[in-house]
C-alpha atoms as a PDB file:
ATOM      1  CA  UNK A   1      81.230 -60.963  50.081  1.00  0.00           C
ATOM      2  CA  UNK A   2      81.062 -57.468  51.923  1.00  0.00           C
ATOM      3  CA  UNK A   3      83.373 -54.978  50.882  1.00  0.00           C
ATOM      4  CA  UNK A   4      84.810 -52.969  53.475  1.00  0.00           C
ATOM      5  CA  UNK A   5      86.962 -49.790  52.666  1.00  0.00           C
ATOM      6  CA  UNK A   6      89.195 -48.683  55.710  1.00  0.00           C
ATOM      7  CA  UNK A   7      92.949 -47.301  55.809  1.00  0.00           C
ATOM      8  CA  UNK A   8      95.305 -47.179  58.658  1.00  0.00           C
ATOM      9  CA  UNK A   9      95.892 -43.303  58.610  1.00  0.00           C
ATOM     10  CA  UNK A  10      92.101 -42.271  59.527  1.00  0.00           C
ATOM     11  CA  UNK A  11      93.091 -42.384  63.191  1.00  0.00           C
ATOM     12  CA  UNK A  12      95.972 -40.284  63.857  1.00  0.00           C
ATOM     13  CA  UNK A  13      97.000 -38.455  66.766  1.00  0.00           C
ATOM     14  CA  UNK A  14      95.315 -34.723  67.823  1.00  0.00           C
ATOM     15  CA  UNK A  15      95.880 -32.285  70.770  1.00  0.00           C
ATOM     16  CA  UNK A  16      94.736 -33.498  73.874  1.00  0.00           C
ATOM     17  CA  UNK A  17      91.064 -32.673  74.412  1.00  0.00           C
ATOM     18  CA  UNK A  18      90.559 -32.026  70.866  1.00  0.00           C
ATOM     19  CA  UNK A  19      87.075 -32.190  69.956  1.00  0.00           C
ATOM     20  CA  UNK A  20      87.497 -34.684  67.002  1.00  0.00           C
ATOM     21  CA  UNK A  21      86.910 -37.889  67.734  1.00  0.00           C
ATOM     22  CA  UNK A  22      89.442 -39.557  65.140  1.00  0.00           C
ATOM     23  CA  UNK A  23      89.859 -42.567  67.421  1.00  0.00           C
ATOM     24  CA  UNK A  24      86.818 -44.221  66.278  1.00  0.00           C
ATOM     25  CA  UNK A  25      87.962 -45.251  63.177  1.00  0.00           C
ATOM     26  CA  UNK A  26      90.546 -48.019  64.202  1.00  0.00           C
ATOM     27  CA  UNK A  27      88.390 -48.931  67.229  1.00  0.00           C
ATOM     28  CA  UNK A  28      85.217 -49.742  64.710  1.00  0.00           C
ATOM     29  CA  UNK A  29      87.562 -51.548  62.625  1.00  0.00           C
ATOM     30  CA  UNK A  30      88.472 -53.394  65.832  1.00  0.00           C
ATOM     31  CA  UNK A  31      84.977 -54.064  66.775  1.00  0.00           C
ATOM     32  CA  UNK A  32      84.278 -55.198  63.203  1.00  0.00           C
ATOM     33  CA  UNK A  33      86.336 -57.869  63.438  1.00  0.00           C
ATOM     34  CA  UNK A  34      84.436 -59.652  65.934  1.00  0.00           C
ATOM     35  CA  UNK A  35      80.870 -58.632  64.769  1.00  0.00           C
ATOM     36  CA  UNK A  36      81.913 -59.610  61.394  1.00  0.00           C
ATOM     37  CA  UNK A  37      83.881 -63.288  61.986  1.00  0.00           C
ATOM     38  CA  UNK A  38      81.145 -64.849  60.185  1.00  0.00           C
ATOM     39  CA  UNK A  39      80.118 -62.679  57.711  1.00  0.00           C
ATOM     40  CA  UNK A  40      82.019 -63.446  54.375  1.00  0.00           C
ATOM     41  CA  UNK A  41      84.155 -59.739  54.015  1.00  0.00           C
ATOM     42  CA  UNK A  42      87.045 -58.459  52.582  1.00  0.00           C
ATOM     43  CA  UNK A  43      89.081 -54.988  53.073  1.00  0.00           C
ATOM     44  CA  UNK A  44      90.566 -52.466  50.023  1.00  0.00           C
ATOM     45  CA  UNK A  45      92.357 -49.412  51.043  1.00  0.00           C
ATOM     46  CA  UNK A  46      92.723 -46.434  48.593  1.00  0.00           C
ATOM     47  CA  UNK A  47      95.861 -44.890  48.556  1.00  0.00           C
ATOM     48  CA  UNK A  48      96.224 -41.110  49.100  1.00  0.00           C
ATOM     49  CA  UNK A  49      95.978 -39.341  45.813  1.00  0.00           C
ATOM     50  CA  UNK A  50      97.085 -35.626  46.010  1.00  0.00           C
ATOM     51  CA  UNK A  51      95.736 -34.813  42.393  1.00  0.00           C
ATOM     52  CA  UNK A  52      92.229 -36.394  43.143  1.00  0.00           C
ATOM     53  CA  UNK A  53      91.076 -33.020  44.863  1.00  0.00           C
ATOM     54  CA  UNK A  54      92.809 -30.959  42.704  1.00  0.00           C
ATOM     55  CA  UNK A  55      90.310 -31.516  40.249  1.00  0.00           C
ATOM     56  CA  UNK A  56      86.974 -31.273  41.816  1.00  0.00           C
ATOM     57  CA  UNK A  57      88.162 -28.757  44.013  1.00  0.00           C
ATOM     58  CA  UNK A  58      89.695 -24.924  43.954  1.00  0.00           C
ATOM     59  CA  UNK A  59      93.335 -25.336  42.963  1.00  0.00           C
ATOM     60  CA  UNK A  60      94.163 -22.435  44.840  1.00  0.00           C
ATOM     61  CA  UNK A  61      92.789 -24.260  48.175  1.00  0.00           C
ATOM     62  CA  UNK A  62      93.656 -27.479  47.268  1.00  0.00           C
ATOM     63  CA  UNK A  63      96.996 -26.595  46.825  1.00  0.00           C
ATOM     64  CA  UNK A  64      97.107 -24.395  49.936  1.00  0.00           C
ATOM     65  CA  UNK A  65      95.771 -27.130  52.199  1.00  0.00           C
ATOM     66  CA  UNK A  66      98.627 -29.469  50.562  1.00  0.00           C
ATOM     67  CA  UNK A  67     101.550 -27.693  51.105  1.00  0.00           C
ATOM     68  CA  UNK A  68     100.061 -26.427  54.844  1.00  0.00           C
ATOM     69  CA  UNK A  69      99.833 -22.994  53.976  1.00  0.00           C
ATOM     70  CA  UNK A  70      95.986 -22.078  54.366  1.00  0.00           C
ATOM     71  CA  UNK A  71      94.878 -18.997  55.732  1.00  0.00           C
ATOM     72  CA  UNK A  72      94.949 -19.262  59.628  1.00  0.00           C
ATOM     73  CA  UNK A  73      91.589 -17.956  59.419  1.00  0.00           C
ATOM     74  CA  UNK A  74      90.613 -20.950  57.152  1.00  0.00           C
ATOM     75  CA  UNK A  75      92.266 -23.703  59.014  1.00  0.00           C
ATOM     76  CA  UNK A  76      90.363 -22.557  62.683  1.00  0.00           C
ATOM     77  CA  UNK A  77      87.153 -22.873  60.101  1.00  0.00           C
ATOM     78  CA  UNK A  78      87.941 -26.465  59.377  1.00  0.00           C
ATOM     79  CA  UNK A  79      88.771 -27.167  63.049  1.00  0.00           C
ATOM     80  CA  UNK A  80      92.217 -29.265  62.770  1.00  0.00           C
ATOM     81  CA  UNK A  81      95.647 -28.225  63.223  1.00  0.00           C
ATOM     82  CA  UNK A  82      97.915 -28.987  60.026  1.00  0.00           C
ATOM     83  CA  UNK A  83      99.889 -31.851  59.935  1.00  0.00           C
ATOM     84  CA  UNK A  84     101.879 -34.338  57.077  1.00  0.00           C
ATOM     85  CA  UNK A  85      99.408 -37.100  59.287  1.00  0.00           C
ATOM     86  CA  UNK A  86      96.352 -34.701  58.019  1.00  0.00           C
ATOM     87  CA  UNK A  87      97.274 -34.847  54.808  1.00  0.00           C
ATOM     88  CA  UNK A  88      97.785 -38.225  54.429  1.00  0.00           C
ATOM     89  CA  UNK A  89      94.318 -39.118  56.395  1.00  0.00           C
ATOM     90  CA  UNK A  90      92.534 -36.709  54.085  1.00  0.00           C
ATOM     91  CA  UNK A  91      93.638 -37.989  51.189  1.00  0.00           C
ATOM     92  CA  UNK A  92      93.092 -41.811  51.844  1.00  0.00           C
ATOM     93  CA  UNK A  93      89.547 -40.906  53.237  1.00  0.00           C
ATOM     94  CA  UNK A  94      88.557 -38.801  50.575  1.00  0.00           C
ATOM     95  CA  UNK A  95      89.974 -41.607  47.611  1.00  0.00           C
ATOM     96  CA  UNK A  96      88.372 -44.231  50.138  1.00  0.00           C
ATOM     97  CA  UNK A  97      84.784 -43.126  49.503  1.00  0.00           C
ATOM     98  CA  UNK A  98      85.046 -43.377  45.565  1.00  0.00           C
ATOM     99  CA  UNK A  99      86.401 -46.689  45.753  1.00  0.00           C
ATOM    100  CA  UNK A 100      83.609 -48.205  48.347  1.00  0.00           C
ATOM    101  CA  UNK A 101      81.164 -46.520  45.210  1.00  0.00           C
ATOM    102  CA  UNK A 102      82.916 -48.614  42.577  1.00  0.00           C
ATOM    103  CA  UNK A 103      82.816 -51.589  44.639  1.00  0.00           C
ATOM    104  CA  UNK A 104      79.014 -50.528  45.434  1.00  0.00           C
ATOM    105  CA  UNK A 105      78.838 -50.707  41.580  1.00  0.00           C
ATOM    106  CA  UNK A 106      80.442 -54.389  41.159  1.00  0.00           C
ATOM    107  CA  UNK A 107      79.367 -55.539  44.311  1.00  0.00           C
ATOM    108  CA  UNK A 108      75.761 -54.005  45.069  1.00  0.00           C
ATOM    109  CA  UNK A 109      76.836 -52.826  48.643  1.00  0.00           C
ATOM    110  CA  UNK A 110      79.697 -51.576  49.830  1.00  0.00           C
ATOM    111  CA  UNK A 111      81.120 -49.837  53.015  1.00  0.00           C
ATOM    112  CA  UNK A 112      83.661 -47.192  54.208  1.00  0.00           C
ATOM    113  CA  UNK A 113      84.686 -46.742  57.683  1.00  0.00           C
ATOM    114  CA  UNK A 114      85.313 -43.222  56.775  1.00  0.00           C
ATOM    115  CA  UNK A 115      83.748 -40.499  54.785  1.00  0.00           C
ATOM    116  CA  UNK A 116      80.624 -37.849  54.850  1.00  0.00           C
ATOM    117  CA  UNK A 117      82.793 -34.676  54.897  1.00  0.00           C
ATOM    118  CA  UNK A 118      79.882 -32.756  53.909  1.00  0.00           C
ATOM    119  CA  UNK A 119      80.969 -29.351  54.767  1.00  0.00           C
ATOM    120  CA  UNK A 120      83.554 -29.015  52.440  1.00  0.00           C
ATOM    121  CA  UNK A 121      82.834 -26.375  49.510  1.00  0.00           C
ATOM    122  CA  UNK A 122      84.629 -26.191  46.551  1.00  0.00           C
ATOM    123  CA  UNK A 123      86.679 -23.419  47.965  1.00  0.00           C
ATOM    124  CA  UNK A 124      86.636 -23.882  51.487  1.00  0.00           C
ATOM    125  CA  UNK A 125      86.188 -26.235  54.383  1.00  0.00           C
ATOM    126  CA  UNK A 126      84.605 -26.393  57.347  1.00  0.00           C
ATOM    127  CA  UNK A 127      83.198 -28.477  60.604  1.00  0.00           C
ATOM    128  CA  UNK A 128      85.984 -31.076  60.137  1.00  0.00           C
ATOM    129  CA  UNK A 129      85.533 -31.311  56.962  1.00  0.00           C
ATOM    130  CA  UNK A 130      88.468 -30.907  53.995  1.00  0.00           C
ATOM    131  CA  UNK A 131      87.197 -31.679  50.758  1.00  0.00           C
ATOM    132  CA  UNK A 132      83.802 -33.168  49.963  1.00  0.00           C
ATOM    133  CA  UNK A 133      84.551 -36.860  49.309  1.00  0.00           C
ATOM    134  CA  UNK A 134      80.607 -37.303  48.436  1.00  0.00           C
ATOM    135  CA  UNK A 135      80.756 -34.812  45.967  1.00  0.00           C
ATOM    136  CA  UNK A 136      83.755 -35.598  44.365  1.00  0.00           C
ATOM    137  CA  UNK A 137      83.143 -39.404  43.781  1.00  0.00           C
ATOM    138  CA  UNK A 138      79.323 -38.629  42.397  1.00  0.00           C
ATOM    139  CA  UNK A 139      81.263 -36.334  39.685  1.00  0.00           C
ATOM    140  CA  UNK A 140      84.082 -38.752  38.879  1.00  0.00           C
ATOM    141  CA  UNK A 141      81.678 -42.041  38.180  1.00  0.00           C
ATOM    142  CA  UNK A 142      79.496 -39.577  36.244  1.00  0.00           C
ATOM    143  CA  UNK A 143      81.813 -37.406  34.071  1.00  0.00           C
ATOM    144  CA  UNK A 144      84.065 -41.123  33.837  1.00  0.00           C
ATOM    145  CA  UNK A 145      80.608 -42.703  32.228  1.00  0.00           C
ATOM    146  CA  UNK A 146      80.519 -45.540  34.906  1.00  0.00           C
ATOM    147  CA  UNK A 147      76.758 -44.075  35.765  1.00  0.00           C
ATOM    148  CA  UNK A 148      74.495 -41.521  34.395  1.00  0.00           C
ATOM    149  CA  UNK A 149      72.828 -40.689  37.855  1.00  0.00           C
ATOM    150  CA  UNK A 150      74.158 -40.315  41.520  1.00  0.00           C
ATOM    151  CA  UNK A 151      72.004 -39.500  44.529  1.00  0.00           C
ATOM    152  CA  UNK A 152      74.135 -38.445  47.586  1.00  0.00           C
ATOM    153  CA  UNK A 153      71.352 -39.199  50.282  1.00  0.00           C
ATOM    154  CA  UNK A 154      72.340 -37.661  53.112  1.00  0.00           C
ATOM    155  CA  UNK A 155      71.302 -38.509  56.981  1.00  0.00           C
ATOM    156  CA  UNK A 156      73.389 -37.145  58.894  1.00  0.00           C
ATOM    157  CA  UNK A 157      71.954 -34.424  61.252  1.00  0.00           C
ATOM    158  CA  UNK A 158      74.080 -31.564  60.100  1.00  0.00           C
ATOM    159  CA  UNK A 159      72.937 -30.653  56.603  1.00  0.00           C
ATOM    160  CA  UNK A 160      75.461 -31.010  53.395  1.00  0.00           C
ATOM    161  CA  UNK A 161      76.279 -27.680  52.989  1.00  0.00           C
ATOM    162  CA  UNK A 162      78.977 -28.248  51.520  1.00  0.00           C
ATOM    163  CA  UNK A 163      77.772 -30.979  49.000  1.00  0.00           C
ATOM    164  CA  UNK A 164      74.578 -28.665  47.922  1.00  0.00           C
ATOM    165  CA  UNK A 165      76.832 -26.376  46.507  1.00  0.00           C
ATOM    166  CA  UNK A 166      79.312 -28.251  44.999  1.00  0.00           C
ATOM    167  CA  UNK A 167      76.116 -30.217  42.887  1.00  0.00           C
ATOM    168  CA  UNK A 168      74.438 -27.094  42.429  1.00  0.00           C
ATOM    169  CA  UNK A 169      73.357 -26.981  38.739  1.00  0.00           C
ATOM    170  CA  UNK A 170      74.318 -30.501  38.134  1.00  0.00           C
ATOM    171  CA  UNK A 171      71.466 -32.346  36.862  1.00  0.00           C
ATOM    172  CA  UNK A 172      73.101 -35.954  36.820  1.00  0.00           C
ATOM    173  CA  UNK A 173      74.289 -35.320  40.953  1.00  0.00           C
ATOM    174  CA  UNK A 174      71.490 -35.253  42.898  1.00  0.00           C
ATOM    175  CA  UNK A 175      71.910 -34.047  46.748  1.00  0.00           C
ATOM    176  CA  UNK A 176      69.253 -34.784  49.356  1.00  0.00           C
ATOM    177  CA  UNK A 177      70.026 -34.525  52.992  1.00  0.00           C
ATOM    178  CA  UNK A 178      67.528 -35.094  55.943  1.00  0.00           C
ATOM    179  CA  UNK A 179      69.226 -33.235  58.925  1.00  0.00           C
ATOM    180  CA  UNK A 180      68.016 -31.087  62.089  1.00  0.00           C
ATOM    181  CA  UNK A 181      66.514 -27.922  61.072  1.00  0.00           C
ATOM    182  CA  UNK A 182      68.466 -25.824  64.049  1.00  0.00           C
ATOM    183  CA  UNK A 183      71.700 -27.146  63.683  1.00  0.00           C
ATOM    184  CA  UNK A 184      75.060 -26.665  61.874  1.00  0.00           C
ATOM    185  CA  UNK A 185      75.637 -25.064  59.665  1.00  0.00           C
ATOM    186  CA  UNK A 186      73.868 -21.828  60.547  1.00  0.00           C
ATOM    187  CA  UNK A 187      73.731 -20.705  56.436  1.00  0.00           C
ATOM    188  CA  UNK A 188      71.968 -23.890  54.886  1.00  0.00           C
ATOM    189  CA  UNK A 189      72.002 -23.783  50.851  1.00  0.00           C
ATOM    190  CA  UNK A 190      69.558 -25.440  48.775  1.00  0.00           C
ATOM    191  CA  UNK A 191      70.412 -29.136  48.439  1.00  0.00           C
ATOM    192  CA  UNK A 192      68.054 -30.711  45.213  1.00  0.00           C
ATOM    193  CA  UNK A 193      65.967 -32.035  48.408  1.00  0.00           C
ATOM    194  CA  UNK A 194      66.560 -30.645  51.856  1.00  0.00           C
ATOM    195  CA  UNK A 195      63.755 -32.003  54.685  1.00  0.00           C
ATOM    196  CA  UNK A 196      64.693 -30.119  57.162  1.00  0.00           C
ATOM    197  CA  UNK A 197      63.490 -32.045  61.584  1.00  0.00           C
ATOM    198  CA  UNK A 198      62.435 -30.171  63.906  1.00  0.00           C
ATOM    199  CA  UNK A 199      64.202 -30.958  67.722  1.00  0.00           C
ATOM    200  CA  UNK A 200      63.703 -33.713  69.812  1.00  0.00           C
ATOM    201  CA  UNK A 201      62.513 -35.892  66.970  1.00  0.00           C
ATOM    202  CA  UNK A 202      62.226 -39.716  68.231  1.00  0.00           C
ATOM    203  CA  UNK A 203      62.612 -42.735  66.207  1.00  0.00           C
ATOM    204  CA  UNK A 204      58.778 -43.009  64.858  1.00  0.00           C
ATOM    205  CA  UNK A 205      58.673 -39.599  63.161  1.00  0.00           C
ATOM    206  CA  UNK A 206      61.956 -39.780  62.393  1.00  0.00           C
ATOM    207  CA  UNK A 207      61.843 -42.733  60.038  1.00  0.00           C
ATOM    208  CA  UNK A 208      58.447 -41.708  58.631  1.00  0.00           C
ATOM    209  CA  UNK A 209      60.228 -38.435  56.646  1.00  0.00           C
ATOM    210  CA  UNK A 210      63.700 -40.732  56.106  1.00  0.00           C
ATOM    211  CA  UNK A 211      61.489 -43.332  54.028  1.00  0.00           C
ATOM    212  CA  UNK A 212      59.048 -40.720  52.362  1.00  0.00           C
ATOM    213  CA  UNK A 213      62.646 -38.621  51.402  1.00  0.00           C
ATOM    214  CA  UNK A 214      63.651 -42.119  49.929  1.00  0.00           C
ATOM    215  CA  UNK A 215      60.679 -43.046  47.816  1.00  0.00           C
ATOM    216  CA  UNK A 216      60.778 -39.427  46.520  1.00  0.00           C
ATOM    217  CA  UNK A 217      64.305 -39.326  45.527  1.00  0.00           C
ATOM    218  CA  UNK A 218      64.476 -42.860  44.317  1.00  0.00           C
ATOM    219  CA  UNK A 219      61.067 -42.127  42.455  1.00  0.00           C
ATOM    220  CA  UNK A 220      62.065 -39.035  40.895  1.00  0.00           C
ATOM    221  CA  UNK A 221      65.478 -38.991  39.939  1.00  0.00           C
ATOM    222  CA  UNK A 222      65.925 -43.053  39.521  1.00  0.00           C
ATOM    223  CA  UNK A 223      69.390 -42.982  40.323  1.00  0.00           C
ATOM    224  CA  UNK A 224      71.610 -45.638  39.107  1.00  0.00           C
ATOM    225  CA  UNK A 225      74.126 -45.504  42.372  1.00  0.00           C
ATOM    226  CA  UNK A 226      73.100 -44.243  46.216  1.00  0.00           C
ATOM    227  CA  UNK A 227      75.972 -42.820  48.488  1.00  0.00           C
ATOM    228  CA  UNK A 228      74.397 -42.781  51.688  1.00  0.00           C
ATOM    229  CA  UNK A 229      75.733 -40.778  54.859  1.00  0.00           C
ATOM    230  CA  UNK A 230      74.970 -42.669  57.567  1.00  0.00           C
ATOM    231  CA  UNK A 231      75.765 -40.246  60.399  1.00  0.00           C
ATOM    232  CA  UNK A 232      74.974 -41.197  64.092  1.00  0.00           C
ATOM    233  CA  UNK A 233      74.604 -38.212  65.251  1.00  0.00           C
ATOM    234  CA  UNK A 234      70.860 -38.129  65.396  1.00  0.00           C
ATOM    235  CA  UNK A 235      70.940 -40.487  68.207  1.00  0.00           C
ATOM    236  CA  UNK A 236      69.487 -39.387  71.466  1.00  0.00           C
ATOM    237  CA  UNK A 237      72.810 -38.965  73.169  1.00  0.00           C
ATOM    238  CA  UNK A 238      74.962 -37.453  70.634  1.00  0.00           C
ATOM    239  CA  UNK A 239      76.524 -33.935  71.920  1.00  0.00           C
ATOM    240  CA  UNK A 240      76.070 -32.311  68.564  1.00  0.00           C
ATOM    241  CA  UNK A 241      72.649 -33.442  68.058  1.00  0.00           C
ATOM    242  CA  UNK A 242      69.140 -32.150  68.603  1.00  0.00           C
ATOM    243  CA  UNK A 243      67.165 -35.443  68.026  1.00  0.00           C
ATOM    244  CA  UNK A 244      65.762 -38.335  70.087  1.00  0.00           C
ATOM    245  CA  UNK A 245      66.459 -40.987  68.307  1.00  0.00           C
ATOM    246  CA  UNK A 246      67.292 -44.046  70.163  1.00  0.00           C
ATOM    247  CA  UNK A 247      69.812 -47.014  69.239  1.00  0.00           C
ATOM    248  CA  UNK A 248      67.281 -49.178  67.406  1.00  0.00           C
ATOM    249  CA  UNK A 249      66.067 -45.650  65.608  1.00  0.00           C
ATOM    250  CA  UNK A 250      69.550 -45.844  64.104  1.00  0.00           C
ATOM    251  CA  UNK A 251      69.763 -49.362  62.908  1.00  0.00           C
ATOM    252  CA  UNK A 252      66.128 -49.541  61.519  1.00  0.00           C
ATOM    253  CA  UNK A 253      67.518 -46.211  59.541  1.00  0.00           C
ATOM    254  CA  UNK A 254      70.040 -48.155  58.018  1.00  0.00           C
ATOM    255  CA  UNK A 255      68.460 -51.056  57.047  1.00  0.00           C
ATOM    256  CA  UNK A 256      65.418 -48.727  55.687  1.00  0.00           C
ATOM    257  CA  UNK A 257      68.122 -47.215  53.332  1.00  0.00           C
ATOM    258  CA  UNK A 258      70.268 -50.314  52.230  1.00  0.00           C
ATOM    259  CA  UNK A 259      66.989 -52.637  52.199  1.00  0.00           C
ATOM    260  CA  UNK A 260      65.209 -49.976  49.538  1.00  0.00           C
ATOM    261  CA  UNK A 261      68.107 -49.682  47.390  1.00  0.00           C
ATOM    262  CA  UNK A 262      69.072 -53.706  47.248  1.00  0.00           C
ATOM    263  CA  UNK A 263      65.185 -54.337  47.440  1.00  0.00           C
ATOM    264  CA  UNK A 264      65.142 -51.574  43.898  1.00  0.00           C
ATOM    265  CA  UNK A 265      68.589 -53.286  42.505  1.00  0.00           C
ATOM    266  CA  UNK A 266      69.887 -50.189  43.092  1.00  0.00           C
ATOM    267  CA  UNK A 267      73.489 -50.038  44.043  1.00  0.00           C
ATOM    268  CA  UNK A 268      74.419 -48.214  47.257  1.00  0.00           C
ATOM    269  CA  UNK A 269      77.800 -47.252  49.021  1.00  0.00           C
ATOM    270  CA  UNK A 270      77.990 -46.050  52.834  1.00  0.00           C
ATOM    271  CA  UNK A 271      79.848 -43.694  54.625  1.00  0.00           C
ATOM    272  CA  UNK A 272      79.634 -43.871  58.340  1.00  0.00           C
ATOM    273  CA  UNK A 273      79.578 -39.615  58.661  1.00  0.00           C
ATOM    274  CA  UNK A 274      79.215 -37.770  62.078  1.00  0.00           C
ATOM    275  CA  UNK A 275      78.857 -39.116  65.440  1.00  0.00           C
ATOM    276  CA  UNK A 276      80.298 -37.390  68.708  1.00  0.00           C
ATOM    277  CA  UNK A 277      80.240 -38.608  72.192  1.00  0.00           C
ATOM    278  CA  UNK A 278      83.273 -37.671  74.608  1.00  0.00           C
ATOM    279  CA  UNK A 279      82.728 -42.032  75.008  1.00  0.00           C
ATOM    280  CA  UNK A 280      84.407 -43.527  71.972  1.00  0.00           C
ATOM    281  CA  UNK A 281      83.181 -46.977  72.644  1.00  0.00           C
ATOM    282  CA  UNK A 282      79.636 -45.875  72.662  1.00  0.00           C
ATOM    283  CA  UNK A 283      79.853 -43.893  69.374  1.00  0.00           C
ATOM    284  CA  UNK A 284      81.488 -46.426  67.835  1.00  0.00           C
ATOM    285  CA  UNK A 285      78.952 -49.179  68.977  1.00  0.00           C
ATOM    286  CA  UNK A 286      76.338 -47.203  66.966  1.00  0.00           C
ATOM    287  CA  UNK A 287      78.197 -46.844  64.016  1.00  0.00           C
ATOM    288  CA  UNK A 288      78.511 -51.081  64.113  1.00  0.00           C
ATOM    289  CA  UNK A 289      74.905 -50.729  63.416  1.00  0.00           C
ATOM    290  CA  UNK A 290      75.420 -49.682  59.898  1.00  0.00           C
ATOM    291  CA  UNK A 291      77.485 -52.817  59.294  1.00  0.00           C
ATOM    292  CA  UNK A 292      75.001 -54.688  61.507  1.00  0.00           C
ATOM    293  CA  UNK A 293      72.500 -53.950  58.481  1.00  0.00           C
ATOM    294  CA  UNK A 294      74.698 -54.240  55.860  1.00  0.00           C
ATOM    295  CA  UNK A 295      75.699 -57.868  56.743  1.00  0.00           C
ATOM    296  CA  UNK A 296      72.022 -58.905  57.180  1.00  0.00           C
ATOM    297  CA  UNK A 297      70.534 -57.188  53.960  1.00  0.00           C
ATOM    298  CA  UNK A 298      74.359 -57.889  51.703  1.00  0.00           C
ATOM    299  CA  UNK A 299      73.253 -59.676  48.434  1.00  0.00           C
END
């Protein structure tokens, strides 16, 4: 059985024009359906917690964000307008991530169609980004005593920011994020493992530092659970992106990742992270790939 993580509230409705492509999220679900009618699944939703970021995160901004009354300045920075919807997606996507890593834990595998909201500091957010649902589920199954080790392996092509300094100095968290050297964020902190692509990287070259991140990281810190970001937006057409990286780059990236944790008994949970094309159907027909993989490698 594949565990799938999903909850009605991750699409919701933004401005006109909006850069955001929130839509995705029911429209994978959608697809899944159909790519999935023979693959033995099931779905969980987590229900919005409003004290779950109040503990990982700054009170002060936590707080702020909840009761819509951050700094303008601060809200332009994480790029949505405020909203009861907002609140309620946030919170479900956020809790959504650290239950796909506890099913990941009973299950070997597990999947959100949500998550990777890297940018998120502990006292701030940023690029679409509220709080850091990576970094607050590797500290809750570690300071909870469910694991001793998480690595947050990160692919999406922006770098974790966010998650490098929330893990900073925490030796049972481990952060390593493979991302576009000239791309978002501008100020890039010191994840545990950064390996940082130059442009106009294709799928050969691509994969070759992916799996030698991997083996390091798996190698050195033995981890006893994976949270992988599984962003798309190193593919070739992405609008955010600076790589070359063609569909079948993508998928043979995700099965690369799930394939060496299953094939190590390792544990791993997904998050399907960034992807942005003004077409919605052709982002979300390479995020499919993830579960593609997932449903071919599931133990």
């Amino acid at each position: 059985m594949l565990p799938l993580v999903y909850h009605p509230s991750y699409s919701f409705p933004l401005p006109a024009n909006h850069r955001f492509p929130v839509g995705k999220y029911e429209r994978l679900k959608a697809a899944l359906e159909r790519d999935l009618a023979k693959v033995p699944h099931r779905y969980f939703a987590a229900e919005p917690d409003p004290q779950y970021p109040l503990r990982w995160h700054c009170p002060d901004y936590a707080s702020a964000f909840l009761a819509q009354r951050l700094e303008p300045s601060m809200a332009r920075r994480i790029g949505f307008p405020m909203s009861d919807r907002l609140i309620e997606r946030t919170l479900a996507a956020n809790k959504g991530t650290l239950l796909a890593a506890e099913l990941a834990l009973e299950q070997g595998l597990a999947l959100h169609l949500s998550g990777g909201y890297h940018h998120a500091h502990y006292a701030k957010g940023g690029g679409f980004c509220i709080f850091n649902d990576l970094a607050m589920a590797a500290q809750t199954l570690v300071a909870g005593g469910k694991v001793k080790r998480v690595l947050v392996f990160d692919c999406d092509v922006h770098q974790g920011d966010g998650t490098a300094t929330m893990l900073a100095g925490h030796p049972d968290c481990i952060s390593v994020s493979v991302h576009a050297e000239r791309n978002y964020p501008a100020r890039k902190p010191d994840s545990d493992l950064d390996v940082a692509l130059p442009e106009g990287l294709t799928d050969g070259p691509y994969l070759a530092a992916v799996e030698e991140a991997l083996s390091l990281a798996l190698r050195y810190y033995q981890p006893d659970l994976v949270l992988y970001d599984a962003g798309v937006d190193i593919h070739a057409a992405d609008e955010l992106g600076h790589f070359q990286v063609s569909s079948a780059g993508v998928l043979a990236r995700d099965k690369l990742v799930l394939g060496r944790c299953l094939m190590d008994d390792i544990p791993v949970a997904a998050v399907i992270g960034g992807g942005y094309q003004k077409n919605l159907d052709a982002v979300v027909t390479l995020h499919r790939l993830l579960f593609q993989a997932a449903a071919e490698l599931r133990p």
